[in-house]
N, C-alpha and C. Protein backbone atom coordinates (compact mmCIF):
# COMPACT_ATOMS: atom_id res chain seq x y z
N UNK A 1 -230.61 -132.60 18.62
CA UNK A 1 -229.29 -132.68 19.18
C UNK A 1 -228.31 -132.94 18.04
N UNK A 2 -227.29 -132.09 18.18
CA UNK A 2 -226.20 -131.84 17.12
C UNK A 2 -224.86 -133.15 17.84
N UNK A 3 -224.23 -134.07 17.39
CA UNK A 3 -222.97 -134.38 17.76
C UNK A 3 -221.67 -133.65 16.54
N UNK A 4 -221.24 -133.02 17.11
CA UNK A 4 -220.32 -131.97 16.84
C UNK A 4 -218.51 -133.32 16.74
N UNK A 5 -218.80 -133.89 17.25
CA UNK A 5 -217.14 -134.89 17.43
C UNK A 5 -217.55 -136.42 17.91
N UNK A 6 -217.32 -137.23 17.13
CA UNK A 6 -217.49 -138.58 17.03
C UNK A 6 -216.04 -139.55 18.16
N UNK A 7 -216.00 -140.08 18.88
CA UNK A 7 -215.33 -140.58 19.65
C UNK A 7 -214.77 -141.75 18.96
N UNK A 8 -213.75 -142.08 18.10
CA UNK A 8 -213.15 -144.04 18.19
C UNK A 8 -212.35 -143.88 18.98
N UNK A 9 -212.56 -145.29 19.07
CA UNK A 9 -210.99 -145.83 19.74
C UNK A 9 -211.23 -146.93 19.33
N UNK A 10 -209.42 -148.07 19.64
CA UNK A 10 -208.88 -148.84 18.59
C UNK A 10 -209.11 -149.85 19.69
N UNK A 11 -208.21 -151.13 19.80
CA UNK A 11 -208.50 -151.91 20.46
C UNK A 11 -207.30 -152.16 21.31
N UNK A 12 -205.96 -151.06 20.98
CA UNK A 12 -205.17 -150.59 22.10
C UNK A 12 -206.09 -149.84 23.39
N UNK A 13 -206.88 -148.82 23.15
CA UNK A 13 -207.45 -148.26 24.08
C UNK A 13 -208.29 -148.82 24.61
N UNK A 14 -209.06 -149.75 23.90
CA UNK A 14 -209.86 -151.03 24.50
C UNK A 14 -209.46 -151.52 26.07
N UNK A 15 -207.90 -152.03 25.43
CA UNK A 15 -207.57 -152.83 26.26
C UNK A 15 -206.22 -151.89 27.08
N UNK A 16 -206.38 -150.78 27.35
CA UNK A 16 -206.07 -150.17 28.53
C UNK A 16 -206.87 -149.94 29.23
N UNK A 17 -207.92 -149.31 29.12
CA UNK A 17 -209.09 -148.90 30.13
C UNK A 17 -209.73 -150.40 30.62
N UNK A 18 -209.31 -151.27 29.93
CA UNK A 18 -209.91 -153.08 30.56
C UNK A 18 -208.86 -153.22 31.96
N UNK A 19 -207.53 -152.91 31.60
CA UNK A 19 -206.42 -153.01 32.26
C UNK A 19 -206.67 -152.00 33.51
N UNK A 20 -207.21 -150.92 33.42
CA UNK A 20 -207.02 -149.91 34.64
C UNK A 20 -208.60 -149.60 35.03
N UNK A 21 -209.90 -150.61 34.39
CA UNK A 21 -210.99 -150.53 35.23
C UNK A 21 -211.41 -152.13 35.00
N UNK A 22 -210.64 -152.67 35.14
CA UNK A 22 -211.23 -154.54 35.18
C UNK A 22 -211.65 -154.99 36.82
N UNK A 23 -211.95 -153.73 37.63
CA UNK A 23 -212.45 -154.50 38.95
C UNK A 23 -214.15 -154.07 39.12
N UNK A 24 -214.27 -152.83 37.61
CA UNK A 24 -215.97 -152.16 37.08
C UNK A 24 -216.40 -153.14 36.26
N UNK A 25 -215.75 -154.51 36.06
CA UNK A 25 -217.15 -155.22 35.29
C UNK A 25 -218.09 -155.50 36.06
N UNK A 26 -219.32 -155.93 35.25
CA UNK A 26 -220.15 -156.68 36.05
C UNK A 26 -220.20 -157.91 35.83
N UNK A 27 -219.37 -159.09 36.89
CA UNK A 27 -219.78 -160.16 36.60
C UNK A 27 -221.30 -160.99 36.77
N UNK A 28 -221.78 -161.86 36.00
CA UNK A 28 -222.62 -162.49 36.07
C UNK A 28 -223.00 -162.68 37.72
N UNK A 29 -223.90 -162.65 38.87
CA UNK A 29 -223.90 -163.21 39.58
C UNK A 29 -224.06 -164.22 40.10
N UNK A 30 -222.79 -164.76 41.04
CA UNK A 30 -222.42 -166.15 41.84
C UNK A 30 -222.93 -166.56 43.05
N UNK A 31 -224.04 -167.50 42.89
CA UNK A 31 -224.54 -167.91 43.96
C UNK A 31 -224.05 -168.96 44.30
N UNK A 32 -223.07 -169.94 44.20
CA UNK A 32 -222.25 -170.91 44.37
C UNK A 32 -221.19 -170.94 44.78
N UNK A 33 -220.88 -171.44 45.64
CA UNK A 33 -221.43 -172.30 46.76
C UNK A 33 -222.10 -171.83 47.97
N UNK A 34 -221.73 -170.06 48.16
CA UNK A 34 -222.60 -169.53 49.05
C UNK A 34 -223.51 -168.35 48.48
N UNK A 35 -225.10 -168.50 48.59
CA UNK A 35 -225.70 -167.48 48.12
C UNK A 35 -225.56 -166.40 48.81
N UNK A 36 -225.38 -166.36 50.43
CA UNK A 36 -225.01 -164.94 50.81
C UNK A 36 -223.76 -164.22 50.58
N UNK A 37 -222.83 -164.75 49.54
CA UNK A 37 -221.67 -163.84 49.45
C UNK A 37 -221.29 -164.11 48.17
N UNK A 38 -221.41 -163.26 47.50
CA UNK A 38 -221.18 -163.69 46.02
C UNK A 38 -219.54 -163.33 46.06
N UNK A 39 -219.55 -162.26 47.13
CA UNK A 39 -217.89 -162.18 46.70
C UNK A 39 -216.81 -163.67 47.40
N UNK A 40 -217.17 -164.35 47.94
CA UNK A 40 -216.63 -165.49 48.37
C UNK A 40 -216.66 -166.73 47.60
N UNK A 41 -218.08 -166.52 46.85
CA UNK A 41 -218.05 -167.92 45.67
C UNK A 41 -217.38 -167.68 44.79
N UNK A 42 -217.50 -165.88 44.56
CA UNK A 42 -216.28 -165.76 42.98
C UNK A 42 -214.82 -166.38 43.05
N UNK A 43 -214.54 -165.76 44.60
CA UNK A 43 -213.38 -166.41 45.05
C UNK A 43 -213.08 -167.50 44.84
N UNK A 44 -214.08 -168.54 45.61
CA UNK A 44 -213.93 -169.72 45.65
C UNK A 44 -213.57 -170.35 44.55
N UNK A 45 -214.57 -170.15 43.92
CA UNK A 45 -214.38 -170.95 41.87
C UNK A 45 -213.00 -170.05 41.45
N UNK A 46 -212.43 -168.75 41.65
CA UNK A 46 -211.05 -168.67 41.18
C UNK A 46 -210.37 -169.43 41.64
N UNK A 47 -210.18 -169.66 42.82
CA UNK A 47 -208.89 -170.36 43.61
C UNK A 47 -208.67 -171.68 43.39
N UNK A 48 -210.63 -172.49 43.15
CA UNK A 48 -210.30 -173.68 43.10
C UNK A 48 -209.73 -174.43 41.41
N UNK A 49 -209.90 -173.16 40.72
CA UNK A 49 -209.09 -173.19 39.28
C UNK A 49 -207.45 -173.11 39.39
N UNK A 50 -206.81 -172.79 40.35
CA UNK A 50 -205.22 -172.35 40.47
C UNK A 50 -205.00 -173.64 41.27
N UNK A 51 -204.26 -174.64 41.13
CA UNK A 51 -202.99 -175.42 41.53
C UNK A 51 -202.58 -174.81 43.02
N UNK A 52 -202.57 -173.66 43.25
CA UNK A 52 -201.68 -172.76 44.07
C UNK A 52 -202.50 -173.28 45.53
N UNK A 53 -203.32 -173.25 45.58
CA UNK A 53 -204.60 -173.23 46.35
C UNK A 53 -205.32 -174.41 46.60
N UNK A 54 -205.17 -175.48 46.66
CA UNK A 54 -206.11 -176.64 47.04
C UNK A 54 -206.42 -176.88 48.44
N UNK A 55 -205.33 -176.27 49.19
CA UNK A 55 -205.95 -176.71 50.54
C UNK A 55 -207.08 -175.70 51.12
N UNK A 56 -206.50 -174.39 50.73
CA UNK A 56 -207.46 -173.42 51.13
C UNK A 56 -209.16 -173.13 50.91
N UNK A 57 -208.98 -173.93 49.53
CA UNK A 57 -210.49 -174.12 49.07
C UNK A 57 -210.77 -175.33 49.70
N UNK A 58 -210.41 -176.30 49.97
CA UNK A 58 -211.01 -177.55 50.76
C UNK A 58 -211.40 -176.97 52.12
N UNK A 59 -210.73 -176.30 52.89
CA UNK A 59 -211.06 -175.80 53.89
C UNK A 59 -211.88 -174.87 53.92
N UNK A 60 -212.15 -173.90 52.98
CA UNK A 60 -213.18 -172.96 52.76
C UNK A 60 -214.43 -173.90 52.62
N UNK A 61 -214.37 -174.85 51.58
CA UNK A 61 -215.69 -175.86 51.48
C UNK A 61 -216.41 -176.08 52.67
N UNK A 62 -215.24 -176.38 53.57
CA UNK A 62 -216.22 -177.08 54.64
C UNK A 62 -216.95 -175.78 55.64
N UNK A 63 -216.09 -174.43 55.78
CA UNK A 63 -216.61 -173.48 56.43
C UNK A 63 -217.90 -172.62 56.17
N UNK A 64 -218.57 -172.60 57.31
CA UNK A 64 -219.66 -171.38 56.46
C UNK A 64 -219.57 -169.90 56.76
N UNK A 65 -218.50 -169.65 56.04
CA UNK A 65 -218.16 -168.01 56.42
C UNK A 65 -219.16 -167.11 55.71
N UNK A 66 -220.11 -167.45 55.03
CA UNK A 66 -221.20 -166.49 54.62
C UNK A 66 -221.60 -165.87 55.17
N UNK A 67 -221.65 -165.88 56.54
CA UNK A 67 -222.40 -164.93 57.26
C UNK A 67 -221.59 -164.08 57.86
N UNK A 68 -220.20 -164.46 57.57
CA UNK A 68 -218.97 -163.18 58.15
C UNK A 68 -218.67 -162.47 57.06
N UNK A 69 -218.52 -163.11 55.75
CA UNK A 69 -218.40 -162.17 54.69
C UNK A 69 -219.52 -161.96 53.44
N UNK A 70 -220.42 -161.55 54.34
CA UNK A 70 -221.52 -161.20 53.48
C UNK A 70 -221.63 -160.14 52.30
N UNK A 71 -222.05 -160.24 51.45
CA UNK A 71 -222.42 -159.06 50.23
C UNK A 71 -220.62 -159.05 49.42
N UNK A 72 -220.39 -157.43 49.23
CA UNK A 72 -219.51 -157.19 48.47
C UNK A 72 -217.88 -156.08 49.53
N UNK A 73 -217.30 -156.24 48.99
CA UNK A 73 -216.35 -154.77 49.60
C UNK A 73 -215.45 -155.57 50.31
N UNK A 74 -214.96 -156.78 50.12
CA UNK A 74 -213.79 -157.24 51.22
C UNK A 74 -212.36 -158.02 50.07
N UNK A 75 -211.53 -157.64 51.05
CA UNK A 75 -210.33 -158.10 50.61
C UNK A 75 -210.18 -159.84 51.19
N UNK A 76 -209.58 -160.39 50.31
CA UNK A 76 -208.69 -161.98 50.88
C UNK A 76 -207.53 -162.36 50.79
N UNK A 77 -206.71 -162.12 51.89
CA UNK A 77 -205.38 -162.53 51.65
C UNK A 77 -204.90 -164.18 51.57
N UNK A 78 -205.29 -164.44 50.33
CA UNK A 78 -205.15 -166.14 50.48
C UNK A 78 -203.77 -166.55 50.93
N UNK A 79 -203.96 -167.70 51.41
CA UNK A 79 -202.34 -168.39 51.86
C UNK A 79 -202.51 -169.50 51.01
N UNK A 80 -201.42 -169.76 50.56
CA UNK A 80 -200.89 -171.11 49.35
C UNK A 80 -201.03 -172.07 49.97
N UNK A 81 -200.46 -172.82 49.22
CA UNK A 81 -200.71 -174.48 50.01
C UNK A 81 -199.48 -174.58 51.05
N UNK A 82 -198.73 -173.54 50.32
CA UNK A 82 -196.86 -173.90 50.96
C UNK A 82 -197.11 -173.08 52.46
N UNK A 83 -197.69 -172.16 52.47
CA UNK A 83 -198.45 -171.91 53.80
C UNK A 83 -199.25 -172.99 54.94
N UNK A 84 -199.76 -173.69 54.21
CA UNK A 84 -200.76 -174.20 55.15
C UNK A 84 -200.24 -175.72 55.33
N UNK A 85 -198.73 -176.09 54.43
CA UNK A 85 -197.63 -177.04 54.49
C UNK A 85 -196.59 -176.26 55.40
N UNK A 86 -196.35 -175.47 55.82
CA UNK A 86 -195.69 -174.86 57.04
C UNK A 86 -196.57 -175.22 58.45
N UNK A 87 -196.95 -175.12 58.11
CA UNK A 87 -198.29 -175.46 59.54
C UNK A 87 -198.88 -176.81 59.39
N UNK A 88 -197.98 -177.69 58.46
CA UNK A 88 -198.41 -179.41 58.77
C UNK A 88 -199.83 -179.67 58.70
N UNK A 89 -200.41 -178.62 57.94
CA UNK A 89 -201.85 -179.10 57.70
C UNK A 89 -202.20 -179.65 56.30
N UNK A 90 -201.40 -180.06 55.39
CA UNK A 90 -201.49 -180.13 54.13
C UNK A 90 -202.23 -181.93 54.09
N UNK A 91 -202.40 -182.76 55.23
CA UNK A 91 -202.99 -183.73 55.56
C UNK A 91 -203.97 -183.85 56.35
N UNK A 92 -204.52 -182.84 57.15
CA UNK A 92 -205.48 -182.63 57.46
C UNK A 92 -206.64 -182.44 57.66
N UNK A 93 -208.07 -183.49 57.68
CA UNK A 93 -209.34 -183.38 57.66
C UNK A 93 -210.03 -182.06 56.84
N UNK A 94 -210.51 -181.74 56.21
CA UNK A 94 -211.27 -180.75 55.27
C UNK A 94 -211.77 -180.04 56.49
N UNK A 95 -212.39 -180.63 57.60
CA UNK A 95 -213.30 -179.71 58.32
C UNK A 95 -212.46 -179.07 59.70
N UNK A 96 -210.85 -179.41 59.75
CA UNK A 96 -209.80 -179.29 60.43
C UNK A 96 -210.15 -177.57 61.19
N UNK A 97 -210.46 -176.64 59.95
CA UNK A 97 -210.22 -175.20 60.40
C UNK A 97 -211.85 -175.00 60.75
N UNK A 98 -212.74 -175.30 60.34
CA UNK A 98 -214.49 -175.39 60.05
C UNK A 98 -215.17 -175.64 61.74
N UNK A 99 -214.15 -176.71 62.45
CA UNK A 99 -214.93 -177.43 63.48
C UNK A 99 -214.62 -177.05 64.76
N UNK A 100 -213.76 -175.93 64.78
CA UNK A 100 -213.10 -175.30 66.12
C UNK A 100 -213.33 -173.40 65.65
N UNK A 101 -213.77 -172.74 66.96
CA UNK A 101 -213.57 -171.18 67.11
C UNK A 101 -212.25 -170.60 66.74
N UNK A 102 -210.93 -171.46 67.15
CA UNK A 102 -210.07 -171.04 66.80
C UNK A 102 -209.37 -171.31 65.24
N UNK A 103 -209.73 -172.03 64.35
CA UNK A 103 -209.99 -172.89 62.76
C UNK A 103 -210.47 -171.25 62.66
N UNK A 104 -211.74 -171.18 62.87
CA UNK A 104 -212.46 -170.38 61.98
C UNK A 104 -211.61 -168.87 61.91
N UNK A 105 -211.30 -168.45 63.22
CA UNK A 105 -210.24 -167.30 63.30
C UNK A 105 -209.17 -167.23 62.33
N UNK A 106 -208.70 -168.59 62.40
CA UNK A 106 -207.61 -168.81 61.35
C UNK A 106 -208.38 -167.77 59.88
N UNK A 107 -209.28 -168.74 59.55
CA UNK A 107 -209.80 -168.24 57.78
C UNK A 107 -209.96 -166.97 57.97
N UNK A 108 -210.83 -166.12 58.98
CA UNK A 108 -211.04 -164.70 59.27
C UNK A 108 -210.41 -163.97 59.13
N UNK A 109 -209.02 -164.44 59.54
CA UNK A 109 -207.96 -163.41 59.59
C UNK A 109 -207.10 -163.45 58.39
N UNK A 110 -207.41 -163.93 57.23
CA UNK A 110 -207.27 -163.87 56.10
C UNK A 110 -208.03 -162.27 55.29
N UNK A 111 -209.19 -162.36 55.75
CA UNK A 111 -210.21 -161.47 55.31
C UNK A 111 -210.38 -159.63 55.59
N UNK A 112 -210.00 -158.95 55.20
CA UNK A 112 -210.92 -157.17 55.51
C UNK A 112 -211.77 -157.27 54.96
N UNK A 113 -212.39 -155.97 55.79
CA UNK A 113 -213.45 -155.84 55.28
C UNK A 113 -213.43 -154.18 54.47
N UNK A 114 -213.20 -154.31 53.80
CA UNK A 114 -212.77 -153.13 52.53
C UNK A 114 -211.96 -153.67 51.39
N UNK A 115 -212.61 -153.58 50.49
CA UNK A 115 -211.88 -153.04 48.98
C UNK A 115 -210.50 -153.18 49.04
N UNK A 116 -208.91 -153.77 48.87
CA UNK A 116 -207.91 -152.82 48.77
C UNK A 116 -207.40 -153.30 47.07
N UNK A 117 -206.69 -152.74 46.32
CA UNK A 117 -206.20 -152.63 45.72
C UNK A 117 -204.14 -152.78 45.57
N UNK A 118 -203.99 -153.15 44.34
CA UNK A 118 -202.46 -153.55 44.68
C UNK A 118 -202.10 -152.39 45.43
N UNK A 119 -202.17 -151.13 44.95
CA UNK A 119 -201.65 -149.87 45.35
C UNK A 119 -201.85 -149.60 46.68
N UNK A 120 -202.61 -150.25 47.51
CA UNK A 120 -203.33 -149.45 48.22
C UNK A 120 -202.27 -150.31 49.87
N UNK A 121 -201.84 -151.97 49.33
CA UNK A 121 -201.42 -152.82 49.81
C UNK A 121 -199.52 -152.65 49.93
N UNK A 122 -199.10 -151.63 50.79
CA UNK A 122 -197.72 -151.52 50.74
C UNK A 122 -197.12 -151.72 52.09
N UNK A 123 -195.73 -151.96 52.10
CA UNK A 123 -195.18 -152.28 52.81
C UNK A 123 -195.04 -151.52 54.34
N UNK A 124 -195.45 -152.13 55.69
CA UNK A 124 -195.48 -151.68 56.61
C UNK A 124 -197.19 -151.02 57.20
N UNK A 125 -197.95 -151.11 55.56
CA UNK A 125 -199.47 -151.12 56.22
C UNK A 125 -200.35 -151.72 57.03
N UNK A 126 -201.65 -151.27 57.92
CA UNK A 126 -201.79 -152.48 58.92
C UNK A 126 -203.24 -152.18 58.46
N UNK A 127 -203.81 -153.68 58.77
CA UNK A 127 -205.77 -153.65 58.36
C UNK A 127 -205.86 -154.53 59.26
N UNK A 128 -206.91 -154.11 59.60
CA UNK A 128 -207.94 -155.17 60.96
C UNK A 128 -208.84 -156.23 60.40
N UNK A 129 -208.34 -157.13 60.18
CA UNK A 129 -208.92 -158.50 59.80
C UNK A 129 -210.46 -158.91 59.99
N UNK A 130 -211.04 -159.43 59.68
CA UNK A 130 -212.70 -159.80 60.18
C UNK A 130 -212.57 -160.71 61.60
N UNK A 131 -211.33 -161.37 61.67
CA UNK A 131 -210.87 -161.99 63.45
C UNK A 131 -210.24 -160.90 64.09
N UNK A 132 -211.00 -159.67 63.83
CA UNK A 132 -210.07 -158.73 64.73
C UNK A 132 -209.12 -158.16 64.95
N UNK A 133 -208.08 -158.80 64.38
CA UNK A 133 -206.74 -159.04 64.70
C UNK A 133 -206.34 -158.11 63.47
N UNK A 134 -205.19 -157.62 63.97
CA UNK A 134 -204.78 -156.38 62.91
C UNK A 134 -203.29 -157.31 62.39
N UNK A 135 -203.23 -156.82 60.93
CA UNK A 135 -202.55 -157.41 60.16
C UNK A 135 -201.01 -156.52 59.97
N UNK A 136 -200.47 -156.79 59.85
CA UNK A 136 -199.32 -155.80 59.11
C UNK A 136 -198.69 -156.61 58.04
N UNK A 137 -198.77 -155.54 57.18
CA UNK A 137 -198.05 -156.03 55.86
C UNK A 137 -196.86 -155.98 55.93
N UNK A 138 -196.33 -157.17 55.07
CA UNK A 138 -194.41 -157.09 54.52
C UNK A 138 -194.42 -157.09 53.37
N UNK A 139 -193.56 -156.50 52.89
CA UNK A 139 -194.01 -156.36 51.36
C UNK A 139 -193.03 -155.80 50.43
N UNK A 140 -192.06 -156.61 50.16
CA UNK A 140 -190.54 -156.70 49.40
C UNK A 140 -190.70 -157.54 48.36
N UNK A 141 -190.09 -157.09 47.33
CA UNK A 141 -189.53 -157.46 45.51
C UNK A 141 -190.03 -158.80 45.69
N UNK A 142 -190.68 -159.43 44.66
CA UNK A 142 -191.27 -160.67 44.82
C UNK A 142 -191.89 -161.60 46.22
N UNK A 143 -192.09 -160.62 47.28
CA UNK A 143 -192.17 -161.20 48.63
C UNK A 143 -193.55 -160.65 49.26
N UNK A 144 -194.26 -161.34 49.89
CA UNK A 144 -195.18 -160.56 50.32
C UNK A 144 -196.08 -161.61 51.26
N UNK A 145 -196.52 -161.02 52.64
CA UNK A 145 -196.94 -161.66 53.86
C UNK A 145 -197.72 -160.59 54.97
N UNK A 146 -198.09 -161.25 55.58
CA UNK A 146 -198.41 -160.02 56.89
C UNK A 146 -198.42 -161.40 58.21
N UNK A 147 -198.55 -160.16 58.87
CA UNK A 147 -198.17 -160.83 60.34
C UNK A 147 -198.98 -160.11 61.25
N UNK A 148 -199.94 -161.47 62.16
CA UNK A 148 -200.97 -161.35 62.80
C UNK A 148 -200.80 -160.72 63.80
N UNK A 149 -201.62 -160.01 64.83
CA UNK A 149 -201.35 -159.75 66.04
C UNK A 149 -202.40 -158.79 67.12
């Protein structure tokens, strides 16, 4: 076998194709805190690294959604803390959303079950949540929400 043309690239091109395929790595796999969902522990350990997020991971702690979001391929629309401080839960027992059918709906309906991408996430789109419940997106200049129903 002849190679006829040698391929470089610099570490600009490096770090574009990192930029427009960084969802094709392979991360190490996460069996922590739930072994049936690695995509929920990755989650988990991101979120519980961000400030943004403390209540949501306390409440995730106590839930065992492993068995609703099993394996790989789902989206999470996290809600902030300033979310879950609109709803006067920012004092609330860890196992608050964990210990009731309707708690757990709550976290569910955070969740699809598909892949989406920023692009894919625009304004006036609707996805059916893992609680069923179909979502519609809002989705204006620094703004962004959906609304259950």
């Amino acid at each position: 076998m002849f190679v006829t043309e040698v391929l470089f690239v610099d570490e600009q091109v490096v770090s574009q194709l990192h930029e427009e395929h960084r969802d094709k790595e392979t991360p190490p796999l996460l069996a922590f805190p739930w072994f049936g969902s690695q995509f929920l522990s990755h989650a988990f350990v991101a979120l519980e690294a961000d400030a943004r997020f403390k209540h949501v991971t306390r409440f995730l702690n106590q839930a065992d959604l492993a068995f609703y979001v099993s394996g790989a391929g789902y989206t999470f629309f996290v809600p902030t803390d300033a979310a879950f401080n609109q709803l006067r839960l920012e004092n609330a027992p860890d196992n608050v959303l964990a210990s009731s059918e309707k708690g757990m709906s709550v976290l569910l309906s955070h969740f699809v079950k598909t892949r989406l991408y920023d692009k894919d996430i625009k304004d006036g789109a609707t996805f059916t949540s893992l609680s069923n419940r179909t979502l519609h997106i809002s989705r204006k200049p620094g703004k962004f929400f959906f609304i259950e129903t």
